[in-house]
PDB file of N, CA and C in Angstrom:
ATOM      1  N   UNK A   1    -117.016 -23.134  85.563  1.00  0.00           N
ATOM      2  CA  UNK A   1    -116.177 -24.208  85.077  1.00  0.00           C
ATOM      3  C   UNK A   1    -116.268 -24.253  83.559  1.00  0.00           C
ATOM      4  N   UNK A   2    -115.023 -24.298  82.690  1.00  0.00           N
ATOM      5  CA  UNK A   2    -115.180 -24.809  81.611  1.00  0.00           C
ATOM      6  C   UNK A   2    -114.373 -25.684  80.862  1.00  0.00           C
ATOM      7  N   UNK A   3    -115.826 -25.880  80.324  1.00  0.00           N
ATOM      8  CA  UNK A   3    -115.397 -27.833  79.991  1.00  0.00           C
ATOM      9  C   UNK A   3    -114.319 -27.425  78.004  1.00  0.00           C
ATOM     10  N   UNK A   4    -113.635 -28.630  78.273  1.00  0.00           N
ATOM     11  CA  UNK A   4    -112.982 -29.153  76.595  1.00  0.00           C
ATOM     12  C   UNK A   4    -113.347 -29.851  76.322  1.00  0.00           C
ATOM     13  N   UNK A   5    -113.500 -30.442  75.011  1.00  0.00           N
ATOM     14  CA  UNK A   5    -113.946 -31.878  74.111  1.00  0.00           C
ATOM     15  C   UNK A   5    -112.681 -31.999  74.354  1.00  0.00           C
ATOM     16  N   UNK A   6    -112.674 -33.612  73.978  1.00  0.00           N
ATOM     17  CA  UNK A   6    -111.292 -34.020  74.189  1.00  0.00           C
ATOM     18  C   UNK A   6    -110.371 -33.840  73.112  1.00  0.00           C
ATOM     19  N   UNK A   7    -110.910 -33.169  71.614  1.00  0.00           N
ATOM     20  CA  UNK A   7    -110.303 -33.087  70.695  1.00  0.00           C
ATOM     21  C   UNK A   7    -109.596 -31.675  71.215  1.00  0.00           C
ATOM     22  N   UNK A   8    -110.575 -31.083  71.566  1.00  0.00           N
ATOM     23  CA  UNK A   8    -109.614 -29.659  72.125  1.00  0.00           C
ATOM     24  C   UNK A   8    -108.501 -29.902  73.088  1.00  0.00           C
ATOM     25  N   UNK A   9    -108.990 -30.656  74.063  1.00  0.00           N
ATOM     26  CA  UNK A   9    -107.768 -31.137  75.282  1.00  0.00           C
ATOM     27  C   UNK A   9    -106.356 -31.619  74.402  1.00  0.00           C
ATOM     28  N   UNK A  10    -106.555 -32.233  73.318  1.00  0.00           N
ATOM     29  CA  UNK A  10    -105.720 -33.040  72.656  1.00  0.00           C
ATOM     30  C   UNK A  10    -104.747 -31.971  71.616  1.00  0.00           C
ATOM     31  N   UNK A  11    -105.584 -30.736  71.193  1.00  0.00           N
ATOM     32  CA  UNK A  11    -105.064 -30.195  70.580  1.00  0.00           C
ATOM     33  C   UNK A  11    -104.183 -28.882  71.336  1.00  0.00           C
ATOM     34  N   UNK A  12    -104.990 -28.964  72.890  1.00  0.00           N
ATOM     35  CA  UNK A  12    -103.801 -27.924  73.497  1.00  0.00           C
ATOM     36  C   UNK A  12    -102.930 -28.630  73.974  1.00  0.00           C
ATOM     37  N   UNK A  13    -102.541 -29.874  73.764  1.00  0.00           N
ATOM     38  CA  UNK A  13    -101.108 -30.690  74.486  1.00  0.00           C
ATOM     39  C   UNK A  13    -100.200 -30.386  73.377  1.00  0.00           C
ATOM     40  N   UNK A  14    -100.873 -30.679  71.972  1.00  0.00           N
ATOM     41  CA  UNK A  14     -99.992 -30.582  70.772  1.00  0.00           C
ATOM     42  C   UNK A  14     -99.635 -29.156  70.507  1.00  0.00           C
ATOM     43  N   UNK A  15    -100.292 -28.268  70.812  1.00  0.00           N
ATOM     44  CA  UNK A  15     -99.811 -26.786  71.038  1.00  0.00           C
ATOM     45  C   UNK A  15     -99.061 -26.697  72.080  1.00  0.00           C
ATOM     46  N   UNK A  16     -98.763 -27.105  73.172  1.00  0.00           N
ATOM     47  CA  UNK A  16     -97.968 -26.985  74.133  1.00  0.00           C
ATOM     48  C   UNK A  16     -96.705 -27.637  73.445  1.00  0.00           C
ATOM     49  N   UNK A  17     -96.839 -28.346  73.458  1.00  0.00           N
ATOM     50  CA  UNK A  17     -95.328 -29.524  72.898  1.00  0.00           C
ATOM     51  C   UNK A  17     -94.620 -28.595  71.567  1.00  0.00           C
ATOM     52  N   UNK A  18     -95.627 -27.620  70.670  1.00  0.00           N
ATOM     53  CA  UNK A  18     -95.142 -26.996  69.922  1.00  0.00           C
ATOM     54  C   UNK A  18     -94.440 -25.610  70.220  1.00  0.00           C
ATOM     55  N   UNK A  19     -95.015 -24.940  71.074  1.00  0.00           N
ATOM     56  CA  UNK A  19     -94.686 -24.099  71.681  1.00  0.00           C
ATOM     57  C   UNK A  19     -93.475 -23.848  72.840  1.00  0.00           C
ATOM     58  N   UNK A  20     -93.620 -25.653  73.793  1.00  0.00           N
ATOM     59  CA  UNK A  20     -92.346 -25.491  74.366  1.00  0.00           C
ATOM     60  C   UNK A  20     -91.101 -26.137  73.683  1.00  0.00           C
ATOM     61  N   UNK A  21     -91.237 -26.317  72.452  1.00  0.00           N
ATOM     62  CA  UNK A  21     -90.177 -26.665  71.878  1.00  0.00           C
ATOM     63  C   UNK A  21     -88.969 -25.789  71.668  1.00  0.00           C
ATOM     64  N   UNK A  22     -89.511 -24.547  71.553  1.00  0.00           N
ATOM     65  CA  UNK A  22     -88.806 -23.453  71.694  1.00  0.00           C
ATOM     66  C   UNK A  22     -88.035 -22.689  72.617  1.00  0.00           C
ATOM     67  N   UNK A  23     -87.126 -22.626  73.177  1.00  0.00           N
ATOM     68  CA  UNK A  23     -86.555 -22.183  74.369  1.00  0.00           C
ATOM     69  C   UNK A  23     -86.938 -21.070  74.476  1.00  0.00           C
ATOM     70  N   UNK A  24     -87.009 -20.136  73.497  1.00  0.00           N
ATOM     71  CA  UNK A  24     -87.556 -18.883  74.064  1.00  0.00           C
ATOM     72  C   UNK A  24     -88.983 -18.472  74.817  1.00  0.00           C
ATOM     73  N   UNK A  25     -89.759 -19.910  74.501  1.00  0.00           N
ATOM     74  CA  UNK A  25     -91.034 -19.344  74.844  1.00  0.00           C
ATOM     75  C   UNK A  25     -91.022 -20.185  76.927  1.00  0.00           C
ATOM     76  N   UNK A  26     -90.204 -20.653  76.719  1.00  0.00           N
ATOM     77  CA  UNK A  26     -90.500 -21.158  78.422  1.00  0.00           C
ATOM     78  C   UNK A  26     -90.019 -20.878  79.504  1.00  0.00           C
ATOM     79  N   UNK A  27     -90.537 -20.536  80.395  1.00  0.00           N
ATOM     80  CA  UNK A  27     -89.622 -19.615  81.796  1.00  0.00           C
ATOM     81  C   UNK A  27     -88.648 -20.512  82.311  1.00  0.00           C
ATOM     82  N   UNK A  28     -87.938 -19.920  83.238  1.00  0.00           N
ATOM     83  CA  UNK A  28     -86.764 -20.586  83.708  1.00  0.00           C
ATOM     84  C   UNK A  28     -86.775 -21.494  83.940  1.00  0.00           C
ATOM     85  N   UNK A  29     -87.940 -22.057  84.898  1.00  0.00           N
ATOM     86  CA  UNK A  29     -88.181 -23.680  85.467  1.00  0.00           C
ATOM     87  C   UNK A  29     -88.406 -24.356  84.709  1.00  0.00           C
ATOM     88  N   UNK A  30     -88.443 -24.120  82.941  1.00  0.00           N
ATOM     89  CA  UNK A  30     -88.837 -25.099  82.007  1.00  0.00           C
ATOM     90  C   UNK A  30     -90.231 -25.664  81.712  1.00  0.00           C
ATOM     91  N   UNK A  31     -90.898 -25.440  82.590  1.00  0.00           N
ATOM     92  CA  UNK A  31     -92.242 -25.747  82.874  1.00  0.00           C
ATOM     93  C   UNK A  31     -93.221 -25.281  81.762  1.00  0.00           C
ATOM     94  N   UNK A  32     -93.509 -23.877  82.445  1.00  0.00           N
ATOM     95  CA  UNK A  32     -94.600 -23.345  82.415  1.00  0.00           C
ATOM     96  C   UNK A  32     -94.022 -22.299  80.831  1.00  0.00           C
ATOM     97  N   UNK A  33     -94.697 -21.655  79.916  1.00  0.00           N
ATOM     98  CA  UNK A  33     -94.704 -20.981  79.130  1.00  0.00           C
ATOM     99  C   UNK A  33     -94.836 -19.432  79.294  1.00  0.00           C
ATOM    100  N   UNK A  34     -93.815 -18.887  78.410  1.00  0.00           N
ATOM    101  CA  UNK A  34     -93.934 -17.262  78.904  1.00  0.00           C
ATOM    102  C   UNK A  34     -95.728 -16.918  78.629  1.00  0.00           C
ATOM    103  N   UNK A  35     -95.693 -15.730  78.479  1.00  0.00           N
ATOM    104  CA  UNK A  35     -96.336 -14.915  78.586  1.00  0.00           C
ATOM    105  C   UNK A  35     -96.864 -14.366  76.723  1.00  0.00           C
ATOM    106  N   UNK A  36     -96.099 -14.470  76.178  1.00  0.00           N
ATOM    107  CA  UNK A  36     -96.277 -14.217  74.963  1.00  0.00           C
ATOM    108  C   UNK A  36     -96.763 -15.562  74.101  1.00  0.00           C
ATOM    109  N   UNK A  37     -95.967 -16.312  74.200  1.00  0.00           N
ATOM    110  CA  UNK A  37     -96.194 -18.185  73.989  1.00  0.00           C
ATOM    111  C   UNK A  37     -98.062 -18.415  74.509  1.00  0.00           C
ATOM    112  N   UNK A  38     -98.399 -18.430  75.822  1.00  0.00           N
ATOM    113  CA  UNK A  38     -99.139 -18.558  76.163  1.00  0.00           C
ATOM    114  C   UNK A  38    -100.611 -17.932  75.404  1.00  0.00           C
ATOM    115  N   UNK A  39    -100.242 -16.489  75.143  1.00  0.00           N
ATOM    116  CA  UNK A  39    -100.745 -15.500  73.797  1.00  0.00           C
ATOM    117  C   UNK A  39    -101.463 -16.496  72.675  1.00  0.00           C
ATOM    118  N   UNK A  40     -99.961 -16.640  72.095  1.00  0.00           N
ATOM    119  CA  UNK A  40    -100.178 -17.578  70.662  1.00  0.00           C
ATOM    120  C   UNK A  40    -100.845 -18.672  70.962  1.00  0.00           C
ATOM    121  N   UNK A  41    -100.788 -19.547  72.214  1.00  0.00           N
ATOM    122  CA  UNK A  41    -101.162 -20.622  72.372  1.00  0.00           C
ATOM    123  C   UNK A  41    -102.882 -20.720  72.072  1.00  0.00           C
ATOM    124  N   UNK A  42    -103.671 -19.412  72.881  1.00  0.00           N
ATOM    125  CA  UNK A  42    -104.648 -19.044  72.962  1.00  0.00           C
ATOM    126  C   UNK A  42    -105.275 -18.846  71.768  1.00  0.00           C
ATOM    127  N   UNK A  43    -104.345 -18.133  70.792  1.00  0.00           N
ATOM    128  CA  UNK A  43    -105.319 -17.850  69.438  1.00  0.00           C
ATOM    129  C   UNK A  43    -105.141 -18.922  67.987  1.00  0.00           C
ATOM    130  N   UNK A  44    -103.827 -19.823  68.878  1.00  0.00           N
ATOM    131  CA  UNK A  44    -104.067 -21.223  68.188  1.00  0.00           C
ATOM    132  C   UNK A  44    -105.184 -21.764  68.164  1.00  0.00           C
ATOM    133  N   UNK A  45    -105.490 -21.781  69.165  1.00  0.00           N
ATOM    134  CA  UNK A  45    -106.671 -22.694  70.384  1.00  0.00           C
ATOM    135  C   UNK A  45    -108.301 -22.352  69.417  1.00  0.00           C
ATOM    136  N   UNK A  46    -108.314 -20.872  69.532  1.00  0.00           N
ATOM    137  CA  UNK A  46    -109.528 -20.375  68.857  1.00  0.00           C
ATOM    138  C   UNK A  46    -109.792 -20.316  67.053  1.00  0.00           C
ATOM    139  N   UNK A  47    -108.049 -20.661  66.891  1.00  0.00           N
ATOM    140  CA  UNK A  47    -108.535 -20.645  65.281  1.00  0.00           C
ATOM    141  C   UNK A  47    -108.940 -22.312  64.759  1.00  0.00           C
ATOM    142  N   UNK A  48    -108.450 -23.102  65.882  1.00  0.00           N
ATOM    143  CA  UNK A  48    -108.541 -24.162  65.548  1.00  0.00           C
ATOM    144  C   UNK A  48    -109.917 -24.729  65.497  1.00  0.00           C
ATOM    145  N   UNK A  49    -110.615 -24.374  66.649  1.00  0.00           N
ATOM    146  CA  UNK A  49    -112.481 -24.714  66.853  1.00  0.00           C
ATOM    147  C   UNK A  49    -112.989 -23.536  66.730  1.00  0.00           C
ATOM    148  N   UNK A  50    -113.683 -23.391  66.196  1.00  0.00           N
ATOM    149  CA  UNK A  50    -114.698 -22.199  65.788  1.00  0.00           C
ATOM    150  C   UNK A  50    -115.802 -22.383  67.254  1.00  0.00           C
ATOM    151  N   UNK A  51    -115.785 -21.443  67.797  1.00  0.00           N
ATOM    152  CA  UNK A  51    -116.830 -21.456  68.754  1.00  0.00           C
ATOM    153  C   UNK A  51    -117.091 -20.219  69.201  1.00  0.00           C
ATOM    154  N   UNK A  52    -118.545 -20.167  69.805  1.00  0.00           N
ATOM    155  CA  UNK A  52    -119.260 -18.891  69.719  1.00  0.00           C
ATOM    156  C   UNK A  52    -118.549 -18.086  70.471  1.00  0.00           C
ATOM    157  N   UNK A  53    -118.024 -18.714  72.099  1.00  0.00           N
ATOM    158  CA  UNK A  53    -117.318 -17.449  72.526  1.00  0.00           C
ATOM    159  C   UNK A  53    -116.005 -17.759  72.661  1.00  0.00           C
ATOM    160  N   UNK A  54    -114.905 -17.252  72.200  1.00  0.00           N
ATOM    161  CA  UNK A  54    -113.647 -18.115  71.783  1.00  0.00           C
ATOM    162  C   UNK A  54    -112.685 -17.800  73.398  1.00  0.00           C
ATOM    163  N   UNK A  55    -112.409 -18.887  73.559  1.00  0.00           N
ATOM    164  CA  UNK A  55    -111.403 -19.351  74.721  1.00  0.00           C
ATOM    165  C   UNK A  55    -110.430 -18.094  75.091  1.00  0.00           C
ATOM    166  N   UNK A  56    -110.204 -17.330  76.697  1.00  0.00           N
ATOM    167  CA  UNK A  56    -109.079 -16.613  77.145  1.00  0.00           C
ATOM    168  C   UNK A  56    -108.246 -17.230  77.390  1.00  0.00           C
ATOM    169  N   UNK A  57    -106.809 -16.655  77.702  1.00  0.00           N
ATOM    170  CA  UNK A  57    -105.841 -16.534  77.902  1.00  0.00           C
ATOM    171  C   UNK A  57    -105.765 -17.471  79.161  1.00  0.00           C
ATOM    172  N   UNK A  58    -106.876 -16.794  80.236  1.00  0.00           N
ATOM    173  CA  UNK A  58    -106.982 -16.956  81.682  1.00  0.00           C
ATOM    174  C   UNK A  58    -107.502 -19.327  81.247  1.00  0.00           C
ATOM    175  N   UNK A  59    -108.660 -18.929  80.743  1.00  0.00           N
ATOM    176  CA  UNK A  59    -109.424 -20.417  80.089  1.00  0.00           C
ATOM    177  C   UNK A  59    -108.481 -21.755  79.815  1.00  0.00           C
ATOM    178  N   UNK A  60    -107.602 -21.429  79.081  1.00  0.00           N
ATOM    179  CA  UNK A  60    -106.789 -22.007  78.446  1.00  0.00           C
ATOM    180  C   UNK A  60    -105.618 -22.460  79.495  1.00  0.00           C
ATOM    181  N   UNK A  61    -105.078 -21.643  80.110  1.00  0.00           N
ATOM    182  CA  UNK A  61    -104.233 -21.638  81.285  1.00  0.00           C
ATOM    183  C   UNK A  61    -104.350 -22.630  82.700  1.00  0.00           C
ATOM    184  N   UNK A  62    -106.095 -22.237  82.797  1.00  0.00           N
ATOM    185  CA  UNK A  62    -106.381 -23.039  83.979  1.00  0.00           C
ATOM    186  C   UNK A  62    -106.608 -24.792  83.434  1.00  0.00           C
ATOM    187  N   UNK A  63    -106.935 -24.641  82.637  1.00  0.00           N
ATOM    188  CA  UNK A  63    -107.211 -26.063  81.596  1.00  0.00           C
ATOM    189  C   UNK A  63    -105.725 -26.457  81.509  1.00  0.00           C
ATOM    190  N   UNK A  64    -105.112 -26.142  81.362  1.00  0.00           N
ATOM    191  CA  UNK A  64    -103.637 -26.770  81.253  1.00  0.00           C
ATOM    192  C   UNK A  64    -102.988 -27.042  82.391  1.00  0.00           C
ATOM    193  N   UNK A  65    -103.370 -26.203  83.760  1.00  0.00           N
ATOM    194  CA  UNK A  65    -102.615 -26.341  85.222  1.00  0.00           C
ATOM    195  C   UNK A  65    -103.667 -27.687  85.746  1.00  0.00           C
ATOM    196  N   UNK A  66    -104.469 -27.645  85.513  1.00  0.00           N
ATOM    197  CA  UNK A  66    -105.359 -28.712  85.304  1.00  0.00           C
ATOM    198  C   UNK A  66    -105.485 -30.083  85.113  1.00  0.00           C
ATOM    199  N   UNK A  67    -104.618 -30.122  83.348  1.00  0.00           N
ATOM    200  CA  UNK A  67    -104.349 -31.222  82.985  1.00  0.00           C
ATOM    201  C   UNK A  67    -102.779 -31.783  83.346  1.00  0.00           C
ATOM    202  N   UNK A  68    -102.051 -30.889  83.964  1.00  0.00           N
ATOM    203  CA  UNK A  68    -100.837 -31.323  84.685  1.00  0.00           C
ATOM    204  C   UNK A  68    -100.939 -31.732  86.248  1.00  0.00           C
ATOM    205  N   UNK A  69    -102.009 -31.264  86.722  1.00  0.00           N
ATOM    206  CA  UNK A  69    -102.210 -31.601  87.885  1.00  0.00           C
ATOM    207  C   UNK A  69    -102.628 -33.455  87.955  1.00  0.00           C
ATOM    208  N   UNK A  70    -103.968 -33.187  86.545  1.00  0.00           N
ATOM    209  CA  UNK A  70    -104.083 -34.849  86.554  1.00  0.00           C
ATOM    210  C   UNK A  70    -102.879 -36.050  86.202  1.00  0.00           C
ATOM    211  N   UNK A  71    -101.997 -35.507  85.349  1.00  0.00           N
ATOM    212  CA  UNK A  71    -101.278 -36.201  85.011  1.00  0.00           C
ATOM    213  C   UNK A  71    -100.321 -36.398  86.411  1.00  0.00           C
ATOM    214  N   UNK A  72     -99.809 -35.508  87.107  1.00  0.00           N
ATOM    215  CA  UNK A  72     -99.412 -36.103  88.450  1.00  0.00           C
ATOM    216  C   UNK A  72     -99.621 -37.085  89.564  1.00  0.00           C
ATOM    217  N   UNK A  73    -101.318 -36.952  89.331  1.00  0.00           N
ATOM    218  CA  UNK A  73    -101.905 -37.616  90.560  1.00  0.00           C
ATOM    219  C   UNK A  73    -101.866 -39.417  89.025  1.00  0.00           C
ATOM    220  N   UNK A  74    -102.162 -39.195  87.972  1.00  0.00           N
ATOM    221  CA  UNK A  74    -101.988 -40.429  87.403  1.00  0.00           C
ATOM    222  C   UNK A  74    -100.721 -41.549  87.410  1.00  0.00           C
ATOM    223  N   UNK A  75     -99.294 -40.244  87.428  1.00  0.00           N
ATOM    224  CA  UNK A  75     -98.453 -40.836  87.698  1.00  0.00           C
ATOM    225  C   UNK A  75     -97.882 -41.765  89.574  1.00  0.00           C
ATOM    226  N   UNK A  76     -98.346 -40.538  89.968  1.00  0.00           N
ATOM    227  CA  UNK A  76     -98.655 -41.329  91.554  1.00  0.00           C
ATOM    228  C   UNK A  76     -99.125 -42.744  91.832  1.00  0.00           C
ATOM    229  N   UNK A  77    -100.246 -42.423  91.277  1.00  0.00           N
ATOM    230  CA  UNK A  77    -101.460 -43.797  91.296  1.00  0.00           C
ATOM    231  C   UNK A  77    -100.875 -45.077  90.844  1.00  0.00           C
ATOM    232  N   UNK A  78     -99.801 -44.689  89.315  1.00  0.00           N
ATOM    233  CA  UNK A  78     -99.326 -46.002  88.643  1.00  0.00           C
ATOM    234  C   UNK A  78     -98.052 -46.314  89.418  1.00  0.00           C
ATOM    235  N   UNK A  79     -97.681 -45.553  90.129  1.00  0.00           N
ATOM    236  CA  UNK A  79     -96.295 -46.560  90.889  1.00  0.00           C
ATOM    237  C   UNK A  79     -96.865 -46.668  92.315  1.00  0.00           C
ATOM    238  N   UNK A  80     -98.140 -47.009  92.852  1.00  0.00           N
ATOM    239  CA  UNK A  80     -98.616 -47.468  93.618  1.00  0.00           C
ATOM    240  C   UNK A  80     -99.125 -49.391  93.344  1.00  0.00           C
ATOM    241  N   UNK A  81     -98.204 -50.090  94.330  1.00  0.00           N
ATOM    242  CA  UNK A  81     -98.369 -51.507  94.228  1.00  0.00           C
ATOM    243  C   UNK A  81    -100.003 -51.593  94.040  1.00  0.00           C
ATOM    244  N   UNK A  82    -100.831 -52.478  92.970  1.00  0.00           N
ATOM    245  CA  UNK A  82    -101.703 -53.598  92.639  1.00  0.00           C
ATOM    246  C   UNK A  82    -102.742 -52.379  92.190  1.00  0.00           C
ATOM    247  N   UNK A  83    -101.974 -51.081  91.423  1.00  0.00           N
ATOM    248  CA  UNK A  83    -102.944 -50.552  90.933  1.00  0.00           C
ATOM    249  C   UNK A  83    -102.337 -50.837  89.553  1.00  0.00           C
ATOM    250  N   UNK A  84    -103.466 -50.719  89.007  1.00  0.00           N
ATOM    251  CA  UNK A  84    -103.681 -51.312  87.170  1.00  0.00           C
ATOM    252  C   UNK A  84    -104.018 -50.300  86.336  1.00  0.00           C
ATOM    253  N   UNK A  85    -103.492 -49.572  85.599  1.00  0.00           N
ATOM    254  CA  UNK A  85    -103.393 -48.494  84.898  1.00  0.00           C
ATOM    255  C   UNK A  85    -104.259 -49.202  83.325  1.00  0.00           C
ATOM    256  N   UNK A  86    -104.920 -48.511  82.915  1.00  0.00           N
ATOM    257  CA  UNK A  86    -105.387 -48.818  81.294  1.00  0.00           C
ATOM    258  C   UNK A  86    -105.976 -47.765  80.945  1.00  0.00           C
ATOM    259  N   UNK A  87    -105.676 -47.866  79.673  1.00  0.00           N
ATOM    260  CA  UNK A  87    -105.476 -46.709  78.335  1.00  0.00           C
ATOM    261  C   UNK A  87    -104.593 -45.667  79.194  1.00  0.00           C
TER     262      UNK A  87
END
């Protein structure tokens, strides 16, 4: 398992949002990011935190299917009657 600080979590959303801004970099379903995008995304990722063993392709990827997965089950949760969402 590997873990992000949340500054990192924070900084691969803002790399995502930068990256899919671009039509060229996102596959058909709009979703998910090519293959090359995903690339750059990665050596964004590593120039941004200096760390001893710098983040894959594969790392980065699962961390992001990850943080879309949570955001689903968050959105679920909040249109469920007498649940209370904060921050």
């Amino acid at each position: 398992m590997v873990l992000f600080t949340e500054a990192e979590t924070l900084r691969l959303l803002d790399l995502y949002v930068h990256f899919r801004a671009n039509p060229r970099n996102v596959t058909a379903n709009g979703v998910l990011l090519k293959m090359h995008a995903r690339d750059e995304l990665t050596r964004a990722m590593n120039k941004s935190f200096g760390r001893e063993q710098p983040w894959t392709e594969s790392q980065v990827s699962v961390k992001f299917k990850n943080l879309r997965s949570e955001y689903v089950e968050l959105r679920w949760l909040a249109s469920q009657s007498g649940t209370v969402v904060r921050g």
